[in-house]
N, C-alpha and C. Protein backbone atom coordinates (compact mmCIF):
# COMPACT_ATOMS: atom_id res chain seq x y z
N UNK A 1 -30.44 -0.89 150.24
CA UNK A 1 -30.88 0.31 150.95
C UNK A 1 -31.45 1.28 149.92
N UNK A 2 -32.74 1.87 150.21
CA UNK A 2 -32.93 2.89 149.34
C UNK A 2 -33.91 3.92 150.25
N UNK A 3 -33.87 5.10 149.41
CA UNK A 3 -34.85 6.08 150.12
C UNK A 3 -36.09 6.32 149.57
N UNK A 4 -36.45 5.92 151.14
CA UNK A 4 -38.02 6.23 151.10
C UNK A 4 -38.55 7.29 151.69
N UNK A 5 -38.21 8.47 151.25
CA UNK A 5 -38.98 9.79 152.29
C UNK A 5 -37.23 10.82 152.46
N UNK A 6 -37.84 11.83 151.99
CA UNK A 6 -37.08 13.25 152.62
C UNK A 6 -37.89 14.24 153.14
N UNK A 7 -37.17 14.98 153.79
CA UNK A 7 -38.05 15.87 154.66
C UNK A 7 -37.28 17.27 154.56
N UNK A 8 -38.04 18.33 153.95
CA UNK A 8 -37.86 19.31 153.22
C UNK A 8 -36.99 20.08 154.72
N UNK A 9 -35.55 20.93 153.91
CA UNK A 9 -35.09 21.76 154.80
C UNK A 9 -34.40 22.89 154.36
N UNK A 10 -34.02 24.10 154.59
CA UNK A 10 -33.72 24.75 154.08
C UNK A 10 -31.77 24.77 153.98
N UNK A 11 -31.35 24.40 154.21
CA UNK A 11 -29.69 24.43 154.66
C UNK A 11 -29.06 22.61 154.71
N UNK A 12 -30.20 21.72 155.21
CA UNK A 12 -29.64 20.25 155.59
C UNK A 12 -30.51 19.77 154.55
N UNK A 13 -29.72 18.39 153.77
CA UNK A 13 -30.36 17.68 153.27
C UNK A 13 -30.87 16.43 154.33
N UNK A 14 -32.07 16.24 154.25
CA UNK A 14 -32.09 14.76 155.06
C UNK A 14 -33.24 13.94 154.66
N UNK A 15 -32.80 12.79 154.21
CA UNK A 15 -32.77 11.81 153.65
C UNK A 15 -33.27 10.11 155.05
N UNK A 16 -34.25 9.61 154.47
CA UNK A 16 -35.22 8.60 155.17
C UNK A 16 -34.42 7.17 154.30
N UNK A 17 -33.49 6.60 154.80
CA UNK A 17 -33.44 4.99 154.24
C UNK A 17 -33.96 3.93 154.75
N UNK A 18 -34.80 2.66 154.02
CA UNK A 18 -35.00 1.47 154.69
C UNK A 18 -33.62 0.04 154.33
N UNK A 19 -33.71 -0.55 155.39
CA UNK A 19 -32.61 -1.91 155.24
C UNK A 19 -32.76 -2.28 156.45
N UNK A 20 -33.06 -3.66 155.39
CA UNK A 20 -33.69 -4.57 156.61
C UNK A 20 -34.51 -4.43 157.58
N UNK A 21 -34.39 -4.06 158.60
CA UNK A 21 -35.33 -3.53 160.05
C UNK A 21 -34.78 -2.78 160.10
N UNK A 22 -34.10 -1.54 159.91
CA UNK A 22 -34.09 -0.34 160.66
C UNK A 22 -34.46 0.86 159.19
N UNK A 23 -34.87 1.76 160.03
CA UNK A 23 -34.61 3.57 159.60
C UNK A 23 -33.32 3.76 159.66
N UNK A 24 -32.78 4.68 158.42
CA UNK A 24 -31.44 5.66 158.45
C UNK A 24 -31.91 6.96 158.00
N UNK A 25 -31.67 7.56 159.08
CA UNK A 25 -31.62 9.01 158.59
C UNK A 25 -30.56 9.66 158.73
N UNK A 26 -30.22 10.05 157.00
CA UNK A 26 -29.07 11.00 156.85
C UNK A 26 -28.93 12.09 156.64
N UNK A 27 -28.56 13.07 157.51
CA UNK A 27 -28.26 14.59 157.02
C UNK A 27 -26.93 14.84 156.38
N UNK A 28 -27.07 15.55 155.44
CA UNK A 28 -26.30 16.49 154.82
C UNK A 28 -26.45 17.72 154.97
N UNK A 29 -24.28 18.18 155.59
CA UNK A 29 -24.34 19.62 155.02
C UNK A 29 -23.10 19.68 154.53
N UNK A 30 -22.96 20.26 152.92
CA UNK A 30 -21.83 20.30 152.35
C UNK A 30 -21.08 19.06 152.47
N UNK A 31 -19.81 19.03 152.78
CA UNK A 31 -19.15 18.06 153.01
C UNK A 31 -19.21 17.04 154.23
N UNK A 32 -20.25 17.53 154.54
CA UNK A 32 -20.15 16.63 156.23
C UNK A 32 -21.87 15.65 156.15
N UNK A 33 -21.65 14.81 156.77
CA UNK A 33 -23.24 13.89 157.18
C UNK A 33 -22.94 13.80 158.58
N UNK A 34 -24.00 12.96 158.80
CA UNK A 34 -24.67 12.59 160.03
C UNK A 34 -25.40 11.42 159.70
N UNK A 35 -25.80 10.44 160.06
CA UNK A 35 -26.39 9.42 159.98
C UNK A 35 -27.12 8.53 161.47
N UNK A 36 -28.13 8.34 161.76
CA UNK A 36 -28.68 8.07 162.86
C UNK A 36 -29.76 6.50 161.89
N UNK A 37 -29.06 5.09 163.08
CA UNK A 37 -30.43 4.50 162.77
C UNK A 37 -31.48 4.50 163.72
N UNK A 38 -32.16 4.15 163.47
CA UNK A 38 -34.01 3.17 164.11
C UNK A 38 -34.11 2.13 163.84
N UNK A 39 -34.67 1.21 164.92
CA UNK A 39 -34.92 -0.35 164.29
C UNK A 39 -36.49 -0.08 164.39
N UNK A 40 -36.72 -0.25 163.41
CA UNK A 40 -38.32 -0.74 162.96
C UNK A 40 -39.31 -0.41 164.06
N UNK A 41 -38.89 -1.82 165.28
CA UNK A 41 -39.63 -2.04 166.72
C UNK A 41 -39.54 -1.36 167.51
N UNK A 42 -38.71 0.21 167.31
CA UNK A 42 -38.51 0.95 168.62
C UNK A 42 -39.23 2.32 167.68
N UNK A 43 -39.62 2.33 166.46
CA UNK A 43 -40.54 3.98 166.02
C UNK A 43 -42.05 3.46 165.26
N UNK A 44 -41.98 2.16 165.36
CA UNK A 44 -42.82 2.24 164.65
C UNK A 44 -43.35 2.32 163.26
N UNK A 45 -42.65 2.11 162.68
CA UNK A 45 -42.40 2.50 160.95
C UNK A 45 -42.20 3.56 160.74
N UNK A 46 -42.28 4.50 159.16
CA UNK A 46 -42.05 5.80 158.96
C UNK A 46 -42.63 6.41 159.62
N UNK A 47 -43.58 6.44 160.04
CA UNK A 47 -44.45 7.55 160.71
C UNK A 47 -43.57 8.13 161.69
N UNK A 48 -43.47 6.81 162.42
CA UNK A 48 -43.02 7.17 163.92
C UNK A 48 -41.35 8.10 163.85
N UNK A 49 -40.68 7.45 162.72
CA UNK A 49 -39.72 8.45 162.60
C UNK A 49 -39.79 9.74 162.12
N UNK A 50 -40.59 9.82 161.58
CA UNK A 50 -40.58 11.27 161.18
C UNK A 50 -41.42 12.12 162.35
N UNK A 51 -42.18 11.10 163.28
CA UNK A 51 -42.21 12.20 164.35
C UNK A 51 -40.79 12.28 165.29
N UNK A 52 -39.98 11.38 165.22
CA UNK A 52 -38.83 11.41 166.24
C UNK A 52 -38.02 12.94 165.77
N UNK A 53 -38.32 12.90 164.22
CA UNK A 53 -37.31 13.99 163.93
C UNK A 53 -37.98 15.32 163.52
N UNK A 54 -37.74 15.98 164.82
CA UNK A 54 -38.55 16.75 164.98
C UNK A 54 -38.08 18.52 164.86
N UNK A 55 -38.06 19.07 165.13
CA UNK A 55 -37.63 20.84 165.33
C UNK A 55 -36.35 20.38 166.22
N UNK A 56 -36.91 20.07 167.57
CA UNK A 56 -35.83 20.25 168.56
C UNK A 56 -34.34 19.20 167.91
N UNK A 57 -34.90 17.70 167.13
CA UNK A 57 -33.74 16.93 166.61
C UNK A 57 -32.53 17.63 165.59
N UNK A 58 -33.87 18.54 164.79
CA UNK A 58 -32.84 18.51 163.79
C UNK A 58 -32.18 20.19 164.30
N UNK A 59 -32.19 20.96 165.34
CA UNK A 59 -31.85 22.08 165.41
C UNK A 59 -30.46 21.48 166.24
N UNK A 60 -30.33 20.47 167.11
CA UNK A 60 -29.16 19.50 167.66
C UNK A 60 -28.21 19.38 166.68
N UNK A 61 -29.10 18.71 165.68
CA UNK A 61 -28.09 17.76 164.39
C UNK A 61 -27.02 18.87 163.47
N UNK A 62 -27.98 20.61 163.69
CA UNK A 62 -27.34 21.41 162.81
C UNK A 62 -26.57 22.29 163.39
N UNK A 63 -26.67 22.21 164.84
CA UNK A 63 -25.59 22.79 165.82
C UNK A 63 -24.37 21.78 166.02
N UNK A 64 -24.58 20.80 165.57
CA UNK A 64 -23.28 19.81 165.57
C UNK A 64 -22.80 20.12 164.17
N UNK A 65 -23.34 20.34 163.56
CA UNK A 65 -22.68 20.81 161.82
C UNK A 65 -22.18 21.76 162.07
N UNK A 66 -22.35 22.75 162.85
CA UNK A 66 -21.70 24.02 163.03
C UNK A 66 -20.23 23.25 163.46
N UNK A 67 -20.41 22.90 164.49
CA UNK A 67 -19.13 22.11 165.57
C UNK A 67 -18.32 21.48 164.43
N UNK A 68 -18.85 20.55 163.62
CA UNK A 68 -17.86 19.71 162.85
C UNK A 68 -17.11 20.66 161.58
N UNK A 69 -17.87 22.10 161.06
CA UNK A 69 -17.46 22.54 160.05
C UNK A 69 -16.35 23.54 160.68
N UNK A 70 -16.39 23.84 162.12
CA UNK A 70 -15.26 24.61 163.12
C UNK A 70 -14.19 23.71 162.93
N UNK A 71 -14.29 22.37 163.29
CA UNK A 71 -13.58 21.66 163.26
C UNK A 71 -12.32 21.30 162.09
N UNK A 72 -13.78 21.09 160.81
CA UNK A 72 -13.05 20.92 159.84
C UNK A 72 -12.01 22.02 158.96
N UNK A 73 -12.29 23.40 159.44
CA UNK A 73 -11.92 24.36 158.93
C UNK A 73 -10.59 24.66 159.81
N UNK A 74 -10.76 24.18 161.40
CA UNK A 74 -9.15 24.21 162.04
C UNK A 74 -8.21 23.24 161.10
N UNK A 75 -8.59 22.01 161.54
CA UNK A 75 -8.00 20.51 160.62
C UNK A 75 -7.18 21.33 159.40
N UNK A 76 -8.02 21.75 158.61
CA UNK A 76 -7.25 22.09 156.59
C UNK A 76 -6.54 23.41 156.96
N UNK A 77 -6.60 24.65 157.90
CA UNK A 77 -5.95 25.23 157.75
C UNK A 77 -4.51 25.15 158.52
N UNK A 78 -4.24 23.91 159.34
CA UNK A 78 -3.03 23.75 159.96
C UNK A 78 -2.76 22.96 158.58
């Protein structure tokens, strides 16, 4: 697996992997990811993923970072 393509953000890292037939795209925030694949035959190659991930995807992906860092911050302080 290696990366081919990031896509500039201000707060999330996210990161384009190829293996085998699919796309992985991984976000980072701080201590937390996210990881979503694509197989090849359903985007089209890079292109097509980087149109999948779009404003509306990644504003989802970073409202769930909110959710998981609520989460994680209940979790450590019990």
């Amino acid at each position: 697996m290696r990366i081919i393509e990031t896509i500039p953000h201000p707060s999330i890292t996210i990161s384009i992997f190829q293996m085998n037939d699919k796309y992985i795209v991984k976000f980072e925030a701080g201590p937390m990811e996210q990881a979503f694949k694509f197989k090849s035959e359903d985007v089209g190659g890079l292109d097509g993923v980087k149109k999948k991930i779009d404003k509306e995807f990644i504003d989802e992906v970073f409202n769930r970072f909110m959710e998981m860092k609520k989460q994680l911050s209940k979790t450590l302080s019990n």
